[in-house]
Protein backbone atom coordinates (compact mmCIF):
# COMPACT_ATOMS: atom_id res chain seq x y z
CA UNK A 1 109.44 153.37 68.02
CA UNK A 2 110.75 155.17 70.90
CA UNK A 3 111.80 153.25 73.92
CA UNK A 4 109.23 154.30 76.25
CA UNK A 5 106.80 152.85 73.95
CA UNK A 6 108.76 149.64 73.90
CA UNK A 7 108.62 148.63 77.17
CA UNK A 8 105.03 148.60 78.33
CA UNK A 9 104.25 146.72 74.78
CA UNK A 10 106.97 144.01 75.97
CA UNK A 11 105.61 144.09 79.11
CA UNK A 12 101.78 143.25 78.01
CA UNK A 13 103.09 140.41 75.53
CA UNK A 14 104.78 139.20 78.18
CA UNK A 15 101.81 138.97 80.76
CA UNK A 16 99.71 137.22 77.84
CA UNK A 17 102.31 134.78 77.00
CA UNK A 18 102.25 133.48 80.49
CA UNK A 19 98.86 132.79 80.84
CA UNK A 20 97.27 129.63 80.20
CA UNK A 21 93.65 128.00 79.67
CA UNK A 22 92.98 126.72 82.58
CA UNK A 23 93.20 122.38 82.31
CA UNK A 24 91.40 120.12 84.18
CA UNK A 25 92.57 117.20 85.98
CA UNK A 26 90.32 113.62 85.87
CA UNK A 27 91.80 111.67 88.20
CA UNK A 28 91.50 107.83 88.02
CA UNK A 29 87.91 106.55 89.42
CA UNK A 30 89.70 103.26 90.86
CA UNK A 31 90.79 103.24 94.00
CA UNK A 32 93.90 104.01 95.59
CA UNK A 33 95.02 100.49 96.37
CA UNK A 34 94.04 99.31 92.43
CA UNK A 35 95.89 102.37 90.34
CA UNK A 36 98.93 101.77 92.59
CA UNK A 37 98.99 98.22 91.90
CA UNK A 38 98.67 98.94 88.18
CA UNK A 39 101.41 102.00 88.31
CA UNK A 40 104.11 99.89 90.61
CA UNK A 41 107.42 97.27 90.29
CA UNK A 42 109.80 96.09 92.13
CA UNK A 43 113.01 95.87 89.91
CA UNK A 44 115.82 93.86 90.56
CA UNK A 45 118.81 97.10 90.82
CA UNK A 46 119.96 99.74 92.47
CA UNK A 47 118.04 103.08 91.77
CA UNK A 48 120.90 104.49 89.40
CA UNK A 49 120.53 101.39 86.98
CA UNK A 50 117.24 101.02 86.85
CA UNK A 51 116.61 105.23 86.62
CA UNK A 52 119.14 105.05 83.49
CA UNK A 53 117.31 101.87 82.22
CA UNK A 54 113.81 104.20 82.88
CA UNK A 55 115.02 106.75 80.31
CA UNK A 56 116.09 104.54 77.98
CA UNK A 57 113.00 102.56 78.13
CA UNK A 58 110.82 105.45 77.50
CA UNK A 59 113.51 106.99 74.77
CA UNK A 60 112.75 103.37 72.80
CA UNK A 61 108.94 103.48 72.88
CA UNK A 62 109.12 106.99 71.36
CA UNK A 63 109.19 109.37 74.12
CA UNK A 64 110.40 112.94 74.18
CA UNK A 65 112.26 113.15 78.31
CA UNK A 66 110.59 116.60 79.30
CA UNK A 67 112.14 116.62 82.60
CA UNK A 68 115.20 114.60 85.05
CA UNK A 69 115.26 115.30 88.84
CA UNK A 70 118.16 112.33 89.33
CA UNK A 71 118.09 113.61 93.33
CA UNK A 72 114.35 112.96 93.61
CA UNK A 73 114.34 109.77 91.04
CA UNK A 74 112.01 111.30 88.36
CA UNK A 75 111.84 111.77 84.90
CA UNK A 76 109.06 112.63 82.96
CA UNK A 77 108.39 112.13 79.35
CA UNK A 78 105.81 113.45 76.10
CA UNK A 79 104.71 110.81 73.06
CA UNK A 80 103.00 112.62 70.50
CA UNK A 81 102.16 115.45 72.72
CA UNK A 82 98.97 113.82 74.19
CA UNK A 83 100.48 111.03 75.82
CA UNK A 84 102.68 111.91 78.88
CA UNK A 85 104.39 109.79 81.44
CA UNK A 86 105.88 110.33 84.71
CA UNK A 87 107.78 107.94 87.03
CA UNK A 88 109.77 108.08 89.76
CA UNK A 89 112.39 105.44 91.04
CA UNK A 90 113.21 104.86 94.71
CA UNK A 91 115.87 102.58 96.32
CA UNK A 92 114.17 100.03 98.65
CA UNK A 93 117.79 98.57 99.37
CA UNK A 94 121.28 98.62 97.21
CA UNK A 95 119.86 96.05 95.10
CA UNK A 96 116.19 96.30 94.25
CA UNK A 97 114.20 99.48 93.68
CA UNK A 98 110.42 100.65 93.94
CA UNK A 99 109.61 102.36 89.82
CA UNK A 100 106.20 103.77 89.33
CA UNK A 101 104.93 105.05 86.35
CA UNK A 102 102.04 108.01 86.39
CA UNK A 103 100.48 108.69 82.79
CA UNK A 104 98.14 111.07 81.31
CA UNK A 105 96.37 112.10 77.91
CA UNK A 106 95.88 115.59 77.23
CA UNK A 107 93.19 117.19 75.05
CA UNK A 108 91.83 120.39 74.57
CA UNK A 109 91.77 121.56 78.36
CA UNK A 110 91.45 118.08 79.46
CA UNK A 111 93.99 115.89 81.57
CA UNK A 112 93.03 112.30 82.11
CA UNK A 113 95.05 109.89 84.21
CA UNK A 114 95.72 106.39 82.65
CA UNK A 115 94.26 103.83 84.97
CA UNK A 116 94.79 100.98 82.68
CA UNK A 117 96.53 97.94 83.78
CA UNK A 118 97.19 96.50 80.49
CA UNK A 119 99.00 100.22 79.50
CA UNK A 120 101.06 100.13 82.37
CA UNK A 121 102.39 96.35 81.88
CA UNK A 122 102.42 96.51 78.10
CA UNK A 123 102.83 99.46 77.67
CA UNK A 124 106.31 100.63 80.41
CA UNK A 125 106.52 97.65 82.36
CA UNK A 126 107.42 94.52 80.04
CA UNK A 127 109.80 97.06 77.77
CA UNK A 128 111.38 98.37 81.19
CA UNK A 129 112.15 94.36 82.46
CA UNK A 130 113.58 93.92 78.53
CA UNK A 131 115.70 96.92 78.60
CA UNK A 132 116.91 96.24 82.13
CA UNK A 133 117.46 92.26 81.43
CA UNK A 134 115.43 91.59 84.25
CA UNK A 135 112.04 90.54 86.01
CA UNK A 136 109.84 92.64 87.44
CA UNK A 137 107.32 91.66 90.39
CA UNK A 138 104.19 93.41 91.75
CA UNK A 139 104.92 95.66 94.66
CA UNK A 140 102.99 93.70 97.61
CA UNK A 141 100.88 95.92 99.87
CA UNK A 142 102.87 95.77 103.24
CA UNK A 143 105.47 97.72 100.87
CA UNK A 144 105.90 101.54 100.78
CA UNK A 145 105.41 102.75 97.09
CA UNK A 146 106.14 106.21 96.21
CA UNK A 147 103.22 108.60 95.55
CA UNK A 148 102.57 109.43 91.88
CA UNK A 149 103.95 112.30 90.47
CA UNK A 150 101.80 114.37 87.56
CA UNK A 151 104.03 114.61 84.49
CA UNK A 152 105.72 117.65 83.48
CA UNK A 153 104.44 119.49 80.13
CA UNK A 154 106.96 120.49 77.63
CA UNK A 155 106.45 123.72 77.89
CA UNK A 156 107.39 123.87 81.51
CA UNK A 157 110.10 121.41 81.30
CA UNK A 158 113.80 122.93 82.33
CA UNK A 159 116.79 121.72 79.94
CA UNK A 160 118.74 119.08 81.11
CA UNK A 161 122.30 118.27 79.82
CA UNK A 162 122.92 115.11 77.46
CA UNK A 163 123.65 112.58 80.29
CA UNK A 164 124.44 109.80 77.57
CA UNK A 165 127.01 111.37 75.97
CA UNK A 166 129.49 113.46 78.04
CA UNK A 167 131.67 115.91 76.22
CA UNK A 168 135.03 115.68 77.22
CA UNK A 169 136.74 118.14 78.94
CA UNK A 170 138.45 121.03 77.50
CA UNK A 171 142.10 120.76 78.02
CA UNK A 172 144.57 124.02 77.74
CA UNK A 173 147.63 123.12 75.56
CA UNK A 174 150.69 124.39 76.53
CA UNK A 175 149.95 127.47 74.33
CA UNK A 176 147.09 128.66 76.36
CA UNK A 177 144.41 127.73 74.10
CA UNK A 178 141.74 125.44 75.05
CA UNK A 179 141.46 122.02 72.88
CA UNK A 180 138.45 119.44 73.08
């Protein structure tokens, strides 16, 4: 196939590949006040801890990490490709941190948010406090929480490096070639 050929064919595929059924969005029917005090803890550490104790969490109840914005304090994560969580942790002071978790089941064009109390307790909350070693209280209301944040899909999720387990730098031996 000639090359003149080739690249409007690429170019189609390419414009078809990037389109998507549209999905719709049902957002919770509870109000504002009641989904946030379902979705949000205070937790006894500082934001790094308690981010690092996030992904771990969500790692041990199954969940693939689609996405890590460590400057923003957000991670999102996939379970069986239906189920997807996103929460974002923010320092209140050097030792205790606002965490609230955001999750959504997908179906066929369909996007519901998970306004469950019992899901967010059981469910993020009590495995977070076991992972972390620690309590976790209600956020009161006179408290800023952060706004939810929609998870990220898998498809659209950027790589991220392994945090957990650094390779070591390459060193140069005195020969000039480079050694792990």
């Amino acid at each position: 196939m000639s090359r003149a050929l080739c690249l409007p064919l690429l170019a189609a595929l390419a414009a078809c590949a990037g389109t998507a059924p549209d999905t719709e969005f049902l957002a919770s029917k509870k109000s504002a006040l009641e989904l946030r005090a379902a979705q949000t803890r205070l937790v006894p550490g500082d934001a790094d801890t308690v981010m690092r104790g996030t992904i771990a969490t969500l790692q041990d109840l199954g969940y693939r990490i689609t996405r890590v914005e460590p400057g923003a304090g957000d991670v999102s994560a996939t379970r069986q490709t239906s189920l997807r969580m996103a929460v974002i942790v923010q320092p209140r002071s050097p030792t205790e941190s606002v965490v609230r978790a955001n999750a959504t089941i997908v179906d066929l064009r369909r996007e519901a948010q998970v306004d469950s109390p019992v899901f967010y307790q059981q469910d993020f909350f009590d495995p977070l406090g076991a992972t972390l070693g620690r309590s976790l209280a209600e956020v009161p209301p006179d408290i800023a929480a952060p706004d939810p944040i929609r998870p990220a899909a898998e498809g659209t999720a950027r790589k991220q490096p392994d945090q957990a387990a650094p390779h070591p730098a390459p060193t140069t031996s005195q020969t000039g070639t480079q050694t792990q």
